[in-house]
Protein backbone atom coordinates (compact mmCIF):
# COMPACT_ATOMS: atom_id res chain seq x y z
CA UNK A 1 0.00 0.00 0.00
CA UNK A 2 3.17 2.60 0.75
CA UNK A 3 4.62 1.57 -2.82
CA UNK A 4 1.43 2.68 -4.19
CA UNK A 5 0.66 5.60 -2.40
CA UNK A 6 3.99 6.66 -3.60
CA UNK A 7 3.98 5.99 -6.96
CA UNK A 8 0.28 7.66 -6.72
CA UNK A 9 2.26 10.72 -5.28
CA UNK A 10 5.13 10.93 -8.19
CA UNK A 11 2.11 10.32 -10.81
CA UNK A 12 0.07 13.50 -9.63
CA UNK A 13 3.30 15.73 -8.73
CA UNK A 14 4.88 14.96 -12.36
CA UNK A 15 1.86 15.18 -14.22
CA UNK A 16 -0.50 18.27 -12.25
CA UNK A 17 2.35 20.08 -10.47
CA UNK A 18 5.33 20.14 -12.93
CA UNK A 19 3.52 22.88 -15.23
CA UNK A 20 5.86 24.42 -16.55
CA UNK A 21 5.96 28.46 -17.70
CA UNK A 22 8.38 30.76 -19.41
CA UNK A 23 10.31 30.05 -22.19
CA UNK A 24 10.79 26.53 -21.51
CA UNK A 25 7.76 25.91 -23.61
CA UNK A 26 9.68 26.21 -26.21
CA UNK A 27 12.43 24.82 -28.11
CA UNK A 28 16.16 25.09 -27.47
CA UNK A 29 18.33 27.11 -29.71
CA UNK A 30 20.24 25.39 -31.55
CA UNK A 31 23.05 27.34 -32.85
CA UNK A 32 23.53 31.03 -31.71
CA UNK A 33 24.94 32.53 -35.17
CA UNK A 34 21.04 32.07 -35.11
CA UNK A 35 20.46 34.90 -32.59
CA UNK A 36 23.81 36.26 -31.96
CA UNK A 37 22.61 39.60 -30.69
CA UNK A 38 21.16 38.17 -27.30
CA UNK A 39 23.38 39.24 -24.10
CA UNK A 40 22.89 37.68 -21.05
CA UNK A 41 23.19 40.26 -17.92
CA UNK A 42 24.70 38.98 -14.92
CA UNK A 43 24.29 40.79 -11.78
CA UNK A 44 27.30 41.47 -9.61
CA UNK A 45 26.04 41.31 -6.04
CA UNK A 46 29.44 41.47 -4.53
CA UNK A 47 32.97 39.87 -5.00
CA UNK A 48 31.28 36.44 -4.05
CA UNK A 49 28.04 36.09 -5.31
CA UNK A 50 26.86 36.86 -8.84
CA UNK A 51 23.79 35.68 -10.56
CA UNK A 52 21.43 35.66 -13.93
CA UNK A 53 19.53 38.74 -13.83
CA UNK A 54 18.06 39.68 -16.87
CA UNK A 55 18.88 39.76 -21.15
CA UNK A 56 19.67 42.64 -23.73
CA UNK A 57 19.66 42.70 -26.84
CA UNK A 58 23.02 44.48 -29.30
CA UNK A 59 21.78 46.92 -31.24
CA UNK A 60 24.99 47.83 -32.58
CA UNK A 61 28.95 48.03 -31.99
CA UNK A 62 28.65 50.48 -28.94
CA UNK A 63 25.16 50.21 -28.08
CA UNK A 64 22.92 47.83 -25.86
CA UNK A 65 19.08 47.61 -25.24
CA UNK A 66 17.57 46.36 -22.15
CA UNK A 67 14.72 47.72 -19.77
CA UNK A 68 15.56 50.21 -16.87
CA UNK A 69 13.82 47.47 -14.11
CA UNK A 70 16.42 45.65 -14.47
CA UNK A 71 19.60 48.14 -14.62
CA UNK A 72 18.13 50.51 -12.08
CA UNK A 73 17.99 47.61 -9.11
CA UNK A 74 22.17 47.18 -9.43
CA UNK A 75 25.97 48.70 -9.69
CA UNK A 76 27.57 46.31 -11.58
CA UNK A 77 26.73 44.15 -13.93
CA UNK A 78 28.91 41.21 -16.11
CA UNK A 79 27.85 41.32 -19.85
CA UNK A 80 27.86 37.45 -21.48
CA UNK A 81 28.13 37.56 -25.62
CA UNK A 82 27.35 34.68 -27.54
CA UNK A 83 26.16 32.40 -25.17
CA UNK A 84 23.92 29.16 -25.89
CA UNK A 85 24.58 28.16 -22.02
CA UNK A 86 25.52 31.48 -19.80
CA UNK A 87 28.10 29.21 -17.86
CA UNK A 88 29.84 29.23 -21.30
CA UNK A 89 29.90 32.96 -23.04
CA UNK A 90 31.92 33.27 -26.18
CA UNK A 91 32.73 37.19 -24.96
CA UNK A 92 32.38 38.55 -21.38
CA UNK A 93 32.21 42.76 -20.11
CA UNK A 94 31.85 44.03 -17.33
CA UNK A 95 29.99 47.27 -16.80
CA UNK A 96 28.39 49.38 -14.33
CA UNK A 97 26.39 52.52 -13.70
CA UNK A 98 28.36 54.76 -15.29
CA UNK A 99 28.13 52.93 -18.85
CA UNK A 100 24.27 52.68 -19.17
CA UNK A 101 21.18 55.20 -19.56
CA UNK A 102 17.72 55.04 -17.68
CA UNK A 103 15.02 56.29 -19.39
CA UNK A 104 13.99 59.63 -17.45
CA UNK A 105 10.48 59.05 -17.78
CA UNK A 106 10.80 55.08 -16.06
CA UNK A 107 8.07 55.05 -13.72
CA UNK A 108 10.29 53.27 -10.82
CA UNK A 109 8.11 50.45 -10.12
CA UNK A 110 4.74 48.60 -11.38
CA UNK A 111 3.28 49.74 -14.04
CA UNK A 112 7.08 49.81 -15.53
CA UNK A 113 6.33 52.75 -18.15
CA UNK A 114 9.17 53.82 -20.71
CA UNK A 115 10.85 50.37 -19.56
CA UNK A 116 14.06 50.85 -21.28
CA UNK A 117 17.69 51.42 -20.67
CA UNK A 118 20.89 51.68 -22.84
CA UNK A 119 24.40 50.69 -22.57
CA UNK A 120 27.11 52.68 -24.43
CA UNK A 121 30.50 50.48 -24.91
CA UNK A 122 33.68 52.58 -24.58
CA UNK A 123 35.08 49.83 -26.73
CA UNK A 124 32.99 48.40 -29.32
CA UNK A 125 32.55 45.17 -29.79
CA UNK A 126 33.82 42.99 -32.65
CA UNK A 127 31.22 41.31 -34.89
CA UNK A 128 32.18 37.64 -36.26
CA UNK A 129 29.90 34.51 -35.98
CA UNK A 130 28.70 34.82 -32.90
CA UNK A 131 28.66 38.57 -31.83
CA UNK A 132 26.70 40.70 -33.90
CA UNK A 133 23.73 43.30 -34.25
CA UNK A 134 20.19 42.83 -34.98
CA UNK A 135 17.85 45.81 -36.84
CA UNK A 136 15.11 47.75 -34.87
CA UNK A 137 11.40 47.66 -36.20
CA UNK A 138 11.42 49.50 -39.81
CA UNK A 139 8.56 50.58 -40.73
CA UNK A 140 8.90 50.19 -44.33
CA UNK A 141 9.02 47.19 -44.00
CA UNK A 142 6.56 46.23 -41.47
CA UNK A 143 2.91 47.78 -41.07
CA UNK A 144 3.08 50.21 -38.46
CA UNK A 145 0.52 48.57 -36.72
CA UNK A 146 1.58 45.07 -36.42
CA UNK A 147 2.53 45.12 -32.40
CA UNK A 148 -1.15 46.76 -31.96
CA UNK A 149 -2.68 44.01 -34.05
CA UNK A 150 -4.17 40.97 -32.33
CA UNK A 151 -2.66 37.85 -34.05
CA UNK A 152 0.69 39.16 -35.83
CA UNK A 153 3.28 36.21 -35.48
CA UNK A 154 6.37 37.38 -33.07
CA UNK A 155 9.35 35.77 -31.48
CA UNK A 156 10.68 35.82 -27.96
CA UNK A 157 14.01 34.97 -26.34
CA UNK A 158 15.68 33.65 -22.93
CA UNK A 159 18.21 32.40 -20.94
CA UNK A 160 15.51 30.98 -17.95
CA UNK A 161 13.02 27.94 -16.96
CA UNK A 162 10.78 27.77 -14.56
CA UNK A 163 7.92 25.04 -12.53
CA UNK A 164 4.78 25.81 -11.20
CA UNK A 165 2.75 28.95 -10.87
CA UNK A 166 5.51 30.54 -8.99
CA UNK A 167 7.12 30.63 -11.69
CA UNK A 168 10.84 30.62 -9.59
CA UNK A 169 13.21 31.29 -12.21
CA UNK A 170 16.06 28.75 -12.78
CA UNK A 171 18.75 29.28 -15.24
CA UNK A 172 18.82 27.23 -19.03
CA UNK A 173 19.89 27.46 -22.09
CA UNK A 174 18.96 30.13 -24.79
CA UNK A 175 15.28 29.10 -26.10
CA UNK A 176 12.55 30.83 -28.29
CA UNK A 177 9.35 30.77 -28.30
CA UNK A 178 6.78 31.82 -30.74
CA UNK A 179 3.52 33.88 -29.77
CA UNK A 180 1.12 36.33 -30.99
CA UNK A 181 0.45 40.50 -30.51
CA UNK A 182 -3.00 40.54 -28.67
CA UNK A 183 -5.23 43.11 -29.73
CA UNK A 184 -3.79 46.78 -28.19
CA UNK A 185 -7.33 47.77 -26.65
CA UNK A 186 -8.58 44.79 -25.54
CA UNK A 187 -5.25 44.39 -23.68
CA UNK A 188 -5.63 47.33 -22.33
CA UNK A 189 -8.87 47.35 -21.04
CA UNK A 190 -8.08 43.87 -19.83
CA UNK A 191 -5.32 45.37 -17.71
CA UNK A 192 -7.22 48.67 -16.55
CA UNK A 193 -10.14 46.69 -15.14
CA UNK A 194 -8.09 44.19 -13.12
CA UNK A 195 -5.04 46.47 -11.73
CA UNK A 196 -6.45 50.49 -11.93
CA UNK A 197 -4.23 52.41 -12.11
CA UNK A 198 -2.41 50.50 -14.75
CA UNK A 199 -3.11 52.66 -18.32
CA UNK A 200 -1.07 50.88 -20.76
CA UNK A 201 0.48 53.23 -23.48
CA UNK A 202 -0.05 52.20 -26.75
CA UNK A 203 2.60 54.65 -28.82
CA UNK A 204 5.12 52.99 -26.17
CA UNK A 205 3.63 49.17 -25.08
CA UNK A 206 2.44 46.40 -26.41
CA UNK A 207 0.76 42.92 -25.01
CA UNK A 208 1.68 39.44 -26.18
CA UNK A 209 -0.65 36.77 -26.16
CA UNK A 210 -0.46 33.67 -23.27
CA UNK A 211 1.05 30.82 -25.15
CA UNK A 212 -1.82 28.80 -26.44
CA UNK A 213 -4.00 31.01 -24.70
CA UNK A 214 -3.46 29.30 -21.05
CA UNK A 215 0.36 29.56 -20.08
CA UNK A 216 3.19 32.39 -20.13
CA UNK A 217 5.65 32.73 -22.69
CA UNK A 218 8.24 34.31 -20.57
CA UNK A 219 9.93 33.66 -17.00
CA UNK A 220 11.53 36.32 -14.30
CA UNK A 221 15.16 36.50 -15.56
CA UNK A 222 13.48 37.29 -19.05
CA UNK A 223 12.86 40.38 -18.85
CA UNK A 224 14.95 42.74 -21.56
CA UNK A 225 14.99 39.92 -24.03
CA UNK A 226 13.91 40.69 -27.68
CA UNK A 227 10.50 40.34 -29.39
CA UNK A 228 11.68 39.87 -32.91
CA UNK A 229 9.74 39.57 -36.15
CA UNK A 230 11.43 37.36 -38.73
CA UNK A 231 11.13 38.45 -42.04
CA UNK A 232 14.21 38.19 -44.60
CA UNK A 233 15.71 39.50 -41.71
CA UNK A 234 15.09 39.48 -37.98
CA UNK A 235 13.88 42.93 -36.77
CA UNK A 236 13.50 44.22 -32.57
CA UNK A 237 10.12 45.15 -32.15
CA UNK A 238 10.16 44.95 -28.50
CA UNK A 239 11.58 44.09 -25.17
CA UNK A 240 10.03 41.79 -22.82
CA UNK A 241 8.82 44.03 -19.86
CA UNK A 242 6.24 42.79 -17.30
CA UNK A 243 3.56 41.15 -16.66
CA UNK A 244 0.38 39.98 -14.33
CA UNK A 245 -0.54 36.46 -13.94
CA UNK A 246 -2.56 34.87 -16.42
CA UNK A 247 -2.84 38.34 -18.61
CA UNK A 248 -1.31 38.76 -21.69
CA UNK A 249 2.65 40.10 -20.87
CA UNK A 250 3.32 43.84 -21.28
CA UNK A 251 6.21 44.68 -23.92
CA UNK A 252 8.23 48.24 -24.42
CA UNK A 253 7.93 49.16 -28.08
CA UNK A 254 11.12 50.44 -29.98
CA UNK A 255 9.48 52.46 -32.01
CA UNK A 256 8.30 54.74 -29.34
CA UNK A 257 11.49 55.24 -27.75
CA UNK A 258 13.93 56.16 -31.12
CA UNK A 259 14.72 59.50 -29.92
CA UNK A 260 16.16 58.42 -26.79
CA UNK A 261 18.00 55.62 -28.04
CA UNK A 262 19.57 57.04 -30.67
CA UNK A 263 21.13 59.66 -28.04
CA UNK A 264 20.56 58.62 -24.11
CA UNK A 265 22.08 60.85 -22.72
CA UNK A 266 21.47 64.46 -24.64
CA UNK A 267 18.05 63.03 -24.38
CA UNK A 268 18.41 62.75 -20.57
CA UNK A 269 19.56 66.26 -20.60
CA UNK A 270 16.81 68.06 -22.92
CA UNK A 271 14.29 66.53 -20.13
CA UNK A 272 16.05 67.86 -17.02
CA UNK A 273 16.17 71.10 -18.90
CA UNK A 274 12.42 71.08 -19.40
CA UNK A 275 11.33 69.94 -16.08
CA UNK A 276 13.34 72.73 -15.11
CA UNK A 277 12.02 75.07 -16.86
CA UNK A 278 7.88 73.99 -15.63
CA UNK A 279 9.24 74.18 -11.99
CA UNK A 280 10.67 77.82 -12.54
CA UNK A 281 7.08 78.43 -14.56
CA UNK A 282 4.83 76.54 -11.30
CA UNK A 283 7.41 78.71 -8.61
CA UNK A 284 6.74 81.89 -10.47
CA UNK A 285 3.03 81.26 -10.81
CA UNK A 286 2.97 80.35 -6.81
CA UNK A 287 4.78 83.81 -6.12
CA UNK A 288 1.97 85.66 -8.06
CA UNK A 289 -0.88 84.40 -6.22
């Protein structure tokens, strides 16, 4: 009786309790010349302890794309290049503060809005087979509309698993999985009527579908990976963001931060300069009345 209870036990746990989220769901990458723009960020807790934190994505020689939750929370980070497994990087870097950008306008917490951050390289790095760039969104080429568009075929990357509804992040090899854009407004009335104060912003955010409709496509420890569209070419449409359980996951849209990438920090500067300038206007106004 024993022996069967606890075969009855390993049965239930294996089948009802080793659901499994995040990119595990899908398939393994095979090759990373594949996907050679994916860096894996490893945070730098102190001289002893280090661990998988998040992904960004190369953009080109001197420049690196990831979202500001992620960069904000450390000091120092180690950069892994060209990496199927993390534990075995073709390149390594390490950075800290002083080499990447927040977005000004982050929000600092949940809702993360304008969810990006860039690193500028001091040194760029040298493109071969397993270091290189991938494009951002072009428009010319893609329908402006396809990340608002329920249904539009997309592509997303990481370096984590994960078991259970927890969804406690352990660390894996690169996979992909494939998933769909959910409809902009349906998202975001989705997300408005179950968290208020959450206004999703549709010339900067997007929402990607649950994997077959029931399951997440991404893990913690994903967050900053790419949402590509393959075409002739792969193009960055997005970068995984956040998300709330069983909704589909929150993206930040390139195209609705070009501005800032293109120049982080004289963007930085034009919007201290401005909020500067509506203090001075809201001070004078308080000394008139």
């Amino acid at each position: 009786m024993n022996l069967f209870n606890a075969l009855f036990f390993l049965f239930v746990s294996t089948t009802f309790y080793k659901t499994v989220f995040a990119i595990i769901d899908g398939q393994l990458v095979g090759n990373i010349e594949h996907y050679k723009y994916m860096v894996g960020f490893q945070l730098n807790i102190d001289q002893n302890h280090s661990s998988h934190f998040c992904s960004g994505i190369i953009i080109s020689e001197r420049k690196i794309l990831s979202v500001a939750h992620c960069l904000h929370q450390g000091n120092s980070f180690t950069l892994k290049f060209g990496a199927l497994k993390l534990d075995k990087p073709h390149y390594t870097l390490d950075i800290t503060n002083k080499d990447f950008t927040i977005h000004p306008e982050y929000s600092g917490g949940d809702p993360y809005h304008n969810d990006i951050a860039v690193v500028e390289l001091e040194t760029p790095l040298i493109f071969g087979p397993k270091i290189g760039k991938i494009n951002m969104i072009d428009y010319r080429i893609i329908d402006k509309n396809y990340a608002s568009e329920g249904g539009n075929t997309v592509t997303m990357l990481g370096y984590t698993e994960s078991d259970g509804r927890d969804r406690n992040m352990t660390v894996s090899p690169l996979k992909s999985i494939d998933a769909t854009t959910a409809e902009f407004f349906q998202c975001q009335t989705l997300v408005y009527e179950q968290h208020m104060d959450r206004l999703i912003q549709k010339d900067r955010e997007f929402c990607v579908n649950l994997h077959k409709g029931q399951r997440h496509n991404t893990n913690q420890g994903d967050s900053g990976g790419p949402v590509i569209i393959k075409k002739r070419k792969h193009y960055l449409l997005g970068l995984i963001s956040y998300d709330f359980w069983n909704m589909p996951e929150i993206c930040t849209l390139i195209s609705g931060h070009t501005e800032f990438i293109a120049d982080p920090r004289s963007y930085v500067s034009r919007y201290s300069r401005k909020r500067e300038a509506v203090w001075s206007i809201e001070d004078e106004g308080l000394l008139i009345w």
